[in-house]
N, C-alpha and C. Protein backbone atom coordinates (compact mmCIF):
# COMPACT_ATOMS: atom_id res chain seq x y z
N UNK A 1 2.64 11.76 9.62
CA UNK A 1 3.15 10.92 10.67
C UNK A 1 2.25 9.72 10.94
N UNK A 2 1.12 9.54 9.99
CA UNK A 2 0.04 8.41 10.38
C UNK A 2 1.14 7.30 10.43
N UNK A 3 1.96 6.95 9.20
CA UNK A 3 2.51 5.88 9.12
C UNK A 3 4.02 5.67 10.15
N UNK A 4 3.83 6.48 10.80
CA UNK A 4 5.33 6.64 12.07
C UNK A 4 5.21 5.40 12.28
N UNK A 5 4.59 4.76 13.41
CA UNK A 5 4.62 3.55 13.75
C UNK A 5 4.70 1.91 13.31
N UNK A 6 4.08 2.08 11.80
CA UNK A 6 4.29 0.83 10.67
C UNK A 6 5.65 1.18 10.67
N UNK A 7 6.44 2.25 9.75
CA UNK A 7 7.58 2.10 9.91
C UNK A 7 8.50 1.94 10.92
N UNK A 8 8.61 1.98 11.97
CA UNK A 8 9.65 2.12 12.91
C UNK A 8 9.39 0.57 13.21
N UNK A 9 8.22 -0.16 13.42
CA UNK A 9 7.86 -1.45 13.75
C UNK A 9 8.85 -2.70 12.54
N UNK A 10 8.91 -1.92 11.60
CA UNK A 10 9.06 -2.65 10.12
C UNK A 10 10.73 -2.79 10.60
N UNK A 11 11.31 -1.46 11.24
CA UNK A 11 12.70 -1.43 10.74
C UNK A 11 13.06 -1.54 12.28
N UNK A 12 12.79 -1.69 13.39
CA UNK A 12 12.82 -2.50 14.60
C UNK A 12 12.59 -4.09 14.34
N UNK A 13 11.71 -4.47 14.02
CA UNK A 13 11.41 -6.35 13.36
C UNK A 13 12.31 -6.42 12.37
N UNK A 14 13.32 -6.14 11.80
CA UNK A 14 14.41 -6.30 10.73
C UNK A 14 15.49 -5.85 11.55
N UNK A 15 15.42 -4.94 12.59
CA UNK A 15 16.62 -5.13 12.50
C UNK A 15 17.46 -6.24 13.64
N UNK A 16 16.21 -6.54 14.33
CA UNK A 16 16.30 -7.75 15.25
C UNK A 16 16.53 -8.92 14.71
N UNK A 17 15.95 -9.06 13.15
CA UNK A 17 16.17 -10.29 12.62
C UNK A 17 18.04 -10.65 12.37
N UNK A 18 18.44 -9.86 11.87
CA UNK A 18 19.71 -9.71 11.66
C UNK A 18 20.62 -8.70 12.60
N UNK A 19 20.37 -8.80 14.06
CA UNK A 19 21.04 -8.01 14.66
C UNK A 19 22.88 -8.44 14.85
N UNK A 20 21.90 -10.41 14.83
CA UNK A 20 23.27 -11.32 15.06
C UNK A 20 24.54 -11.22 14.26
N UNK A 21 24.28 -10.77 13.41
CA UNK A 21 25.42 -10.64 11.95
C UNK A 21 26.35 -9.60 12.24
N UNK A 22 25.83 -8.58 13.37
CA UNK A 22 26.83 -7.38 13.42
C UNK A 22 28.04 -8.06 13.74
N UNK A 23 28.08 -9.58 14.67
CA UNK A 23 29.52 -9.26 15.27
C UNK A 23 30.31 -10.68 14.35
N UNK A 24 29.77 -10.99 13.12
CA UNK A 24 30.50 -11.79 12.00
C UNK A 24 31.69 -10.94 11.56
N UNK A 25 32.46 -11.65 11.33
CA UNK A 25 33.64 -12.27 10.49
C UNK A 25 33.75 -12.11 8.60
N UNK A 26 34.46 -11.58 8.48
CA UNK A 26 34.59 -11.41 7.03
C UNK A 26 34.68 -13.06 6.52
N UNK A 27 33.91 -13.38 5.67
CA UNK A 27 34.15 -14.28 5.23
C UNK A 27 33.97 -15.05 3.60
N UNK A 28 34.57 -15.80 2.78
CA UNK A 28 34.28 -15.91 1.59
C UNK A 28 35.17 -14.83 0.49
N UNK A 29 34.21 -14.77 -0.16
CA UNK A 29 35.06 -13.31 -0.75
C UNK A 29 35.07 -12.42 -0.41
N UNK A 30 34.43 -11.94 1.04
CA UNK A 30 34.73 -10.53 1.93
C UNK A 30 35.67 -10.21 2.00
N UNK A 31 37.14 -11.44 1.77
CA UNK A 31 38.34 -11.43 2.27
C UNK A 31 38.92 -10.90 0.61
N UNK A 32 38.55 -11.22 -0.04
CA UNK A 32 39.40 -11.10 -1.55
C UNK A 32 38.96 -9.36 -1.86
N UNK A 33 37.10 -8.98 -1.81
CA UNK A 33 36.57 -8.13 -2.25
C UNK A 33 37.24 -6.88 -1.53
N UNK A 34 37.19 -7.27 0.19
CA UNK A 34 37.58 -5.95 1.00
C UNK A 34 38.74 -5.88 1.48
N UNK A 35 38.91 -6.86 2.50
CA UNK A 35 40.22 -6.60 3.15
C UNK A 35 41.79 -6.92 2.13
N UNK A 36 41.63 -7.73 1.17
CA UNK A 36 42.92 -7.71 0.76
C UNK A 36 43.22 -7.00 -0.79
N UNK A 37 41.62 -5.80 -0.95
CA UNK A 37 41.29 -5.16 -1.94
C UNK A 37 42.40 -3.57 -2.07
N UNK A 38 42.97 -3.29 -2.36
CA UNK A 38 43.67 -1.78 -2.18
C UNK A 38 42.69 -0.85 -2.58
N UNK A 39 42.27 -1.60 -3.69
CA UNK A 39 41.49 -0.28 -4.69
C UNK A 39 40.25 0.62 -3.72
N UNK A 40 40.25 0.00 -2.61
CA UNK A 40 38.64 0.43 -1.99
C UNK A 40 39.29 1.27 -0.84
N UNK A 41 40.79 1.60 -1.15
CA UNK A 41 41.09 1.82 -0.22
C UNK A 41 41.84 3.32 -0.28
N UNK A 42 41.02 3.52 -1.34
CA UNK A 42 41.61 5.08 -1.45
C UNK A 42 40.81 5.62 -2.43
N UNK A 43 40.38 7.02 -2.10
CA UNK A 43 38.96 8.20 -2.73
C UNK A 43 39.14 8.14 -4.17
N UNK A 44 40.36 8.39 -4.10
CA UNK A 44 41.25 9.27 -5.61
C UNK A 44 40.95 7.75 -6.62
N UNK A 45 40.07 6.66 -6.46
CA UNK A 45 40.36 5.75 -7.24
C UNK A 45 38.39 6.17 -7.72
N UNK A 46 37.42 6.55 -6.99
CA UNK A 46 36.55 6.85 -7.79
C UNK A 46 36.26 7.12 -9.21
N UNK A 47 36.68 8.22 -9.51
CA UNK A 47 36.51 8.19 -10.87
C UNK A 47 36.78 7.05 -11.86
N UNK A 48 37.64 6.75 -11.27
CA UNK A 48 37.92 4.64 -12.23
C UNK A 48 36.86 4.06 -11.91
N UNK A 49 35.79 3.90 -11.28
CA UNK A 49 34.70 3.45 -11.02
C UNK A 49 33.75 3.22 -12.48
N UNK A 50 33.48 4.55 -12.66
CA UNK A 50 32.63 4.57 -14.17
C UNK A 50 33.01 4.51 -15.36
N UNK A 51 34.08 4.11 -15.74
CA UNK A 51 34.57 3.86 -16.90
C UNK A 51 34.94 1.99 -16.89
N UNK A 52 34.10 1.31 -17.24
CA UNK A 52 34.56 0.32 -17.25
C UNK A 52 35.61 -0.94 -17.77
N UNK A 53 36.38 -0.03 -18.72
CA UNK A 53 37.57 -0.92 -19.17
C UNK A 53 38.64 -0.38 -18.24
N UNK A 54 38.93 0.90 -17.63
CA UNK A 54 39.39 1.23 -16.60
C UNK A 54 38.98 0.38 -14.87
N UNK A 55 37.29 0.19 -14.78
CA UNK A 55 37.68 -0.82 -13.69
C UNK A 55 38.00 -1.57 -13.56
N UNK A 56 37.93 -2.54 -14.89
CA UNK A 56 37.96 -4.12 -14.91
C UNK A 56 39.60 -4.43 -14.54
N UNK A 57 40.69 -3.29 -15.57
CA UNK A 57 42.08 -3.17 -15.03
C UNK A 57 42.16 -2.79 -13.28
N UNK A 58 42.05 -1.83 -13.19
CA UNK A 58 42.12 -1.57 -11.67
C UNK A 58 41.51 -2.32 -11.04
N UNK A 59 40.52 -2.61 -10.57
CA UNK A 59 39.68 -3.65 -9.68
C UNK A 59 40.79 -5.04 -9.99
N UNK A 60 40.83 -5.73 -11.19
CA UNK A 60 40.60 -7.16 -10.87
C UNK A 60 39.91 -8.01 -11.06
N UNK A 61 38.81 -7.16 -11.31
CA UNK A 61 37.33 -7.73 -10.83
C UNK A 61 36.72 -8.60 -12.26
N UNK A 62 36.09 -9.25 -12.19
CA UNK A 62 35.41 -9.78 -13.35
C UNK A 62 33.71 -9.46 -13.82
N UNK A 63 33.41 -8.83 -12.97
CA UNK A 63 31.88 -8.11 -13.11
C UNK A 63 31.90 -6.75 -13.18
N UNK A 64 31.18 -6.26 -13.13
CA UNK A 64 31.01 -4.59 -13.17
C UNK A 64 30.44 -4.08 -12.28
N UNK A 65 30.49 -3.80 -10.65
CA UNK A 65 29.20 -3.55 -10.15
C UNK A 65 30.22 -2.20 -9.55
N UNK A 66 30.09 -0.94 -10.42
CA UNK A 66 30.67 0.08 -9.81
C UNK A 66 29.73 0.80 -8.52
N UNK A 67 28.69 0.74 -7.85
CA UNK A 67 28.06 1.18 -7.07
C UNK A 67 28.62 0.40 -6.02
N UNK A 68 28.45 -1.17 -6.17
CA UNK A 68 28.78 -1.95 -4.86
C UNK A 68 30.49 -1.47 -4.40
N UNK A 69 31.17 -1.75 -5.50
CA UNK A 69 32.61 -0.81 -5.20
C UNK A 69 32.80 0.32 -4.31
N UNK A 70 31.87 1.36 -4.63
CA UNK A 70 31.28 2.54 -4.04
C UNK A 70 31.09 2.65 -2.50
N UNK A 71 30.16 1.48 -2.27
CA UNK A 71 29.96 1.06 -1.28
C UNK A 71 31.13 0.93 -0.15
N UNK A 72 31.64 -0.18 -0.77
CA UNK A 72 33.22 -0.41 0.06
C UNK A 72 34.03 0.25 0.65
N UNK A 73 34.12 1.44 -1.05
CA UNK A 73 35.57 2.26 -0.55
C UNK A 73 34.56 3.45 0.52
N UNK A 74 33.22 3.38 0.64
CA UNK A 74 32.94 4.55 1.54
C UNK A 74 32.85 4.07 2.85
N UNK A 75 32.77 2.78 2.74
CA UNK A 75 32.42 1.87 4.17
C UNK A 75 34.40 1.65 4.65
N UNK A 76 35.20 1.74 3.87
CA UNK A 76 36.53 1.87 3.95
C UNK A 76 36.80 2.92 4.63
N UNK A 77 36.22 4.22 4.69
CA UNK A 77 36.57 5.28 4.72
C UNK A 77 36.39 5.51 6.12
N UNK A 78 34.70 5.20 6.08
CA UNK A 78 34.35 5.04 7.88
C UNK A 78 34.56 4.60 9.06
N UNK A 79 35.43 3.20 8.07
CA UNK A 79 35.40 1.82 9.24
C UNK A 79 36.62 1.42 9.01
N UNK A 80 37.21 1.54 8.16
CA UNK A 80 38.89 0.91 7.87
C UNK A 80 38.18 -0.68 7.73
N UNK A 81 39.21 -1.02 8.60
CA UNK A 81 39.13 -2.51 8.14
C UNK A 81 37.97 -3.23 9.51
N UNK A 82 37.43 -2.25 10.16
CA UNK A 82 36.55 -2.57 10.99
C UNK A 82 35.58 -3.47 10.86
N UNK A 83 35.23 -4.85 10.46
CA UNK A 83 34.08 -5.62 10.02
C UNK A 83 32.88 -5.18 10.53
N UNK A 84 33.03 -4.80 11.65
CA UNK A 84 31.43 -4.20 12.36
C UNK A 84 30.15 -3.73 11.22
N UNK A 85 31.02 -2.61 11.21
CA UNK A 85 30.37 -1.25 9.93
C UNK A 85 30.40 -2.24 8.64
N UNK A 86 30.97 -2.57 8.01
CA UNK A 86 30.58 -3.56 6.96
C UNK A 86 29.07 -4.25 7.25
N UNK A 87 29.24 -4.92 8.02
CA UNK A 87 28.12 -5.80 8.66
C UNK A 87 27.04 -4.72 8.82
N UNK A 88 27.24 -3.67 8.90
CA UNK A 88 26.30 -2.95 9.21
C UNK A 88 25.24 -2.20 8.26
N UNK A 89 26.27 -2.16 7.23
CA UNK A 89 25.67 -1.12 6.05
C UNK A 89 24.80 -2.45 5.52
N UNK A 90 25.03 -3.69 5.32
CA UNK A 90 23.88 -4.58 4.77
C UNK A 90 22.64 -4.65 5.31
N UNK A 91 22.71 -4.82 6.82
CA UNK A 91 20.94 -4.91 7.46
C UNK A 91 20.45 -3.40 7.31
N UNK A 92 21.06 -2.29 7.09
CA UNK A 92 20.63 -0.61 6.93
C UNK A 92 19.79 -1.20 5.61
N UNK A 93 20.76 -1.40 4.94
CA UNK A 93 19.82 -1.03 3.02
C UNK A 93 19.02 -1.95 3.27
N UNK A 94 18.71 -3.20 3.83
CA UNK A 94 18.05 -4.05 3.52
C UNK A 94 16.71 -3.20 4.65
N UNK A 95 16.60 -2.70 5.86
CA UNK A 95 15.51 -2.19 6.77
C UNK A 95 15.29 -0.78 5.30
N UNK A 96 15.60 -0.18 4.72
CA UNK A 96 15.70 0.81 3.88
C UNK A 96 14.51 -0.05 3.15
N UNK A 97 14.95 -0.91 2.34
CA UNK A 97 14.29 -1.73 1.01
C UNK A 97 12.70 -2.40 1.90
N UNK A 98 12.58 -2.82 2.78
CA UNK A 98 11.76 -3.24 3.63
C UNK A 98 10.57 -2.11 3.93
N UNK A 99 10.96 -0.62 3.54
CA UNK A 99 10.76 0.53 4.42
C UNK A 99 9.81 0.40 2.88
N UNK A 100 10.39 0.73 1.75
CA UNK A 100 10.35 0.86 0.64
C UNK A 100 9.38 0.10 -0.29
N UNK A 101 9.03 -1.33 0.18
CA UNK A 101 8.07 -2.18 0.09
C UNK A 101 6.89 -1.70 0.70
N UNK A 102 7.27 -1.29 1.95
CA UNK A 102 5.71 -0.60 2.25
C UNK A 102 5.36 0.62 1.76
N UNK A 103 5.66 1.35 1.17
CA UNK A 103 5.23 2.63 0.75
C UNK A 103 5.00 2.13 -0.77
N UNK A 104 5.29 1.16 -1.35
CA UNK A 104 4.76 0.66 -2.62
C UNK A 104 3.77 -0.13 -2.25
N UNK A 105 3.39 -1.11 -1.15
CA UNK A 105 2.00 -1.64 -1.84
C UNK A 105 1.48 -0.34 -1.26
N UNK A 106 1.57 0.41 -0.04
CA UNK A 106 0.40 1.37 0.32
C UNK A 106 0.13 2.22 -0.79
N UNK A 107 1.24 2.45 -2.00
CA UNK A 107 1.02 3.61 -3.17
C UNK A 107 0.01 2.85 -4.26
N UNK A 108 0.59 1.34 -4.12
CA UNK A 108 -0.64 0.54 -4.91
C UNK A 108 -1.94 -0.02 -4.68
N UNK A 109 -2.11 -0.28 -3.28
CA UNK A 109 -3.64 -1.10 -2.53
C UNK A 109 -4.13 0.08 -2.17
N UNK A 110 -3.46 1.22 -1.13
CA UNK A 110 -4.15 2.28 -0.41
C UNK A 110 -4.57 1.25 0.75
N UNK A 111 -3.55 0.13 0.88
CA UNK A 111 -4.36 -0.34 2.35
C UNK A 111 -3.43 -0.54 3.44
N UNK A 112 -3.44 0.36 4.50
CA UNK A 112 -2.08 0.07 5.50
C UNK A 112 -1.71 -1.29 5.98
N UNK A 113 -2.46 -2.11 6.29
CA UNK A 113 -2.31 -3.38 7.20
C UNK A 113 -1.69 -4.37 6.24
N UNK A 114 -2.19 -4.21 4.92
CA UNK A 114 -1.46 -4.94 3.32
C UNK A 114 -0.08 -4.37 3.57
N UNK A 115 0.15 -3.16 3.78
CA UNK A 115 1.67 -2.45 3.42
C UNK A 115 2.14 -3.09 4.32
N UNK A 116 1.61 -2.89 5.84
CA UNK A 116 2.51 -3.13 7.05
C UNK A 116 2.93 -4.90 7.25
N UNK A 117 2.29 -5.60 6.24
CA UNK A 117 2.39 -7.28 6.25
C UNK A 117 3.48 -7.45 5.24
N UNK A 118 3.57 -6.45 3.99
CA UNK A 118 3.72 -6.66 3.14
C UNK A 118 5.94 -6.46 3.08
N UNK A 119 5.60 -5.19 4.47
CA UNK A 119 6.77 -4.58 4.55
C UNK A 119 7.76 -5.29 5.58
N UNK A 120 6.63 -6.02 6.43
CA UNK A 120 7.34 -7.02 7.78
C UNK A 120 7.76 -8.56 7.56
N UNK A 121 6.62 -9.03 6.30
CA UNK A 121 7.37 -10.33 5.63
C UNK A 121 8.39 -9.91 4.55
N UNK A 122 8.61 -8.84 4.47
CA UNK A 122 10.00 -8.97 3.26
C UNK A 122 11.40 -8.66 4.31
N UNK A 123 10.71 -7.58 5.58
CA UNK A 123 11.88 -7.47 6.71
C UNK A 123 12.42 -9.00 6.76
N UNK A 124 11.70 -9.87 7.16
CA UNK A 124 12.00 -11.41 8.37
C UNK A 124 12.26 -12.11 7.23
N UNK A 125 11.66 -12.18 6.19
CA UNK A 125 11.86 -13.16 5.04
C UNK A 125 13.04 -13.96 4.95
N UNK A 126 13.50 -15.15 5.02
CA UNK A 126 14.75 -15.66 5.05
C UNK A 126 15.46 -15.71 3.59
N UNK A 127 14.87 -15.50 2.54
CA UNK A 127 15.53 -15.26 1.61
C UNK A 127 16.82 -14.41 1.29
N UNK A 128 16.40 -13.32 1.99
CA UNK A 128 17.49 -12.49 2.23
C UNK A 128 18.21 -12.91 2.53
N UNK A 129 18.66 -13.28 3.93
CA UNK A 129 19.50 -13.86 4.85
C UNK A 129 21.29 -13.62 4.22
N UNK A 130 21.65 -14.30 2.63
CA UNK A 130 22.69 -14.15 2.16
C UNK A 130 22.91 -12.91 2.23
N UNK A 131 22.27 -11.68 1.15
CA UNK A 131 22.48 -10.45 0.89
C UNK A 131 22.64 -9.36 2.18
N UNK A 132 22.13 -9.99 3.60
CA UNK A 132 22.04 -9.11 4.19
C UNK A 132 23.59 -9.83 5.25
N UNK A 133 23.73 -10.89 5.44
CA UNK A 133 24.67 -11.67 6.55
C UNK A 133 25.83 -11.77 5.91
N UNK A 134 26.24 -11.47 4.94
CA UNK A 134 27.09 -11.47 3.69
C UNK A 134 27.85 -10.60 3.15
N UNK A 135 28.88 -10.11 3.64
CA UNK A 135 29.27 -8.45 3.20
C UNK A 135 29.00 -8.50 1.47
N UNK A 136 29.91 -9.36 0.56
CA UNK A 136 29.50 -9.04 -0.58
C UNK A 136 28.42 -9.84 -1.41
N UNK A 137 27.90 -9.99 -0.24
CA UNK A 137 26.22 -9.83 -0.67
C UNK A 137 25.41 -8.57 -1.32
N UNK A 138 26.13 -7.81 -0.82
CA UNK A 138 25.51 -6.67 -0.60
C UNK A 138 25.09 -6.12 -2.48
N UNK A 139 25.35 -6.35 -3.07
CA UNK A 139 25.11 -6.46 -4.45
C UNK A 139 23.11 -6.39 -4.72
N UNK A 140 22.72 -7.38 -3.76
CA UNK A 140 21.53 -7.63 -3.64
C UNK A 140 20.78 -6.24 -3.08
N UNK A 141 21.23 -6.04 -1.81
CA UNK A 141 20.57 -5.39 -1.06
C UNK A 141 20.35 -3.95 -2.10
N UNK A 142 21.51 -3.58 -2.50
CA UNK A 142 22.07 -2.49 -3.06
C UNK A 142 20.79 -2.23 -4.80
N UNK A 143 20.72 -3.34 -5.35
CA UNK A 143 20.34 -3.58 -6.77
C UNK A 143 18.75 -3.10 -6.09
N UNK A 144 18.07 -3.66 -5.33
CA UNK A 144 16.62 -3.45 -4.46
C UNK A 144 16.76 -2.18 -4.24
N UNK A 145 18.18 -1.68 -3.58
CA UNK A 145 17.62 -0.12 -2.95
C UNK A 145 17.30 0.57 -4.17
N UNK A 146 17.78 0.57 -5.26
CA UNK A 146 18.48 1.48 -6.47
C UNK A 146 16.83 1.00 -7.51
N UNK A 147 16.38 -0.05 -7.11
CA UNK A 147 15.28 0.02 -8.29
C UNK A 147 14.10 0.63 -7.80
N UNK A 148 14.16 0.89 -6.58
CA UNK A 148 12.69 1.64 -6.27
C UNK A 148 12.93 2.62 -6.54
């Protein structure tokens, strides 16, 4: 529990940074990807997920990102067409990935105050900003959670 407080500080300062985004608007291809998507809109379409000449037919889609899909139809499941929860699952993975930065430099320096700088400038960092304010942004957030 030494590190209780770096973390909760890390994912309190992140989630303030982007608290504002909860009450956005689908917008861009949020509108093509989610709301006027069917496929995300029903369980029984999973398994088409991992076979990719099967998604590319079903989806529509012109990329492959069967996880971010994943994403959707489970954020579908929770939230319907609720934008809230959309909005929501991006600043989660991204305070997650933030969380995740610090337990890598601390696994690499062994120095807390490095981790806790290390983990609070990638929280606030404006780079993010797209991947996290962005429903299908979320590609980003998602690719970060999955490589640590």
């Amino acid at each position: 529990m030494r590190h209780y407080k770096n973390i909760v500080l890390i994912a309190v300062i992140g989630f303030l940074v982007y608290a504002n985004t909860l009450g956005n608007q689908f917008v861009y291809d949020d509108t093509e990807f989610i709301s006027e998507r069917s496929f995300i809109k029903s369980l029984s379409n999973i398994p088409q997920l991992f076979s990719p000449k099967t998604y590319f037919l079903a989806t529509g889609e012109h990329y492959y990102w069967p996880v971010v899909t994943l994403s959707y139809i489970i954020d579908y499941r929770l939230w319907r067409l609720n934008v809230f929860g959309y909005h929501l699952t991006n600043p989660m993975f991204h305070l997650f990935n933030s969380i995740l930065v610090y337990w890598l430099v601390l696994l690499l320096f062994k120095e807390k105050n490095l981790a806790l700088l290390s983990g609070l400038i990638f929280a606030v960092h404006p780079v993010h900003t797209e991947a996290v304010s962005w429903v299908t942004g979320r590609k980003d957030v998602l690719v970060t959670f999955f490589i640590y």
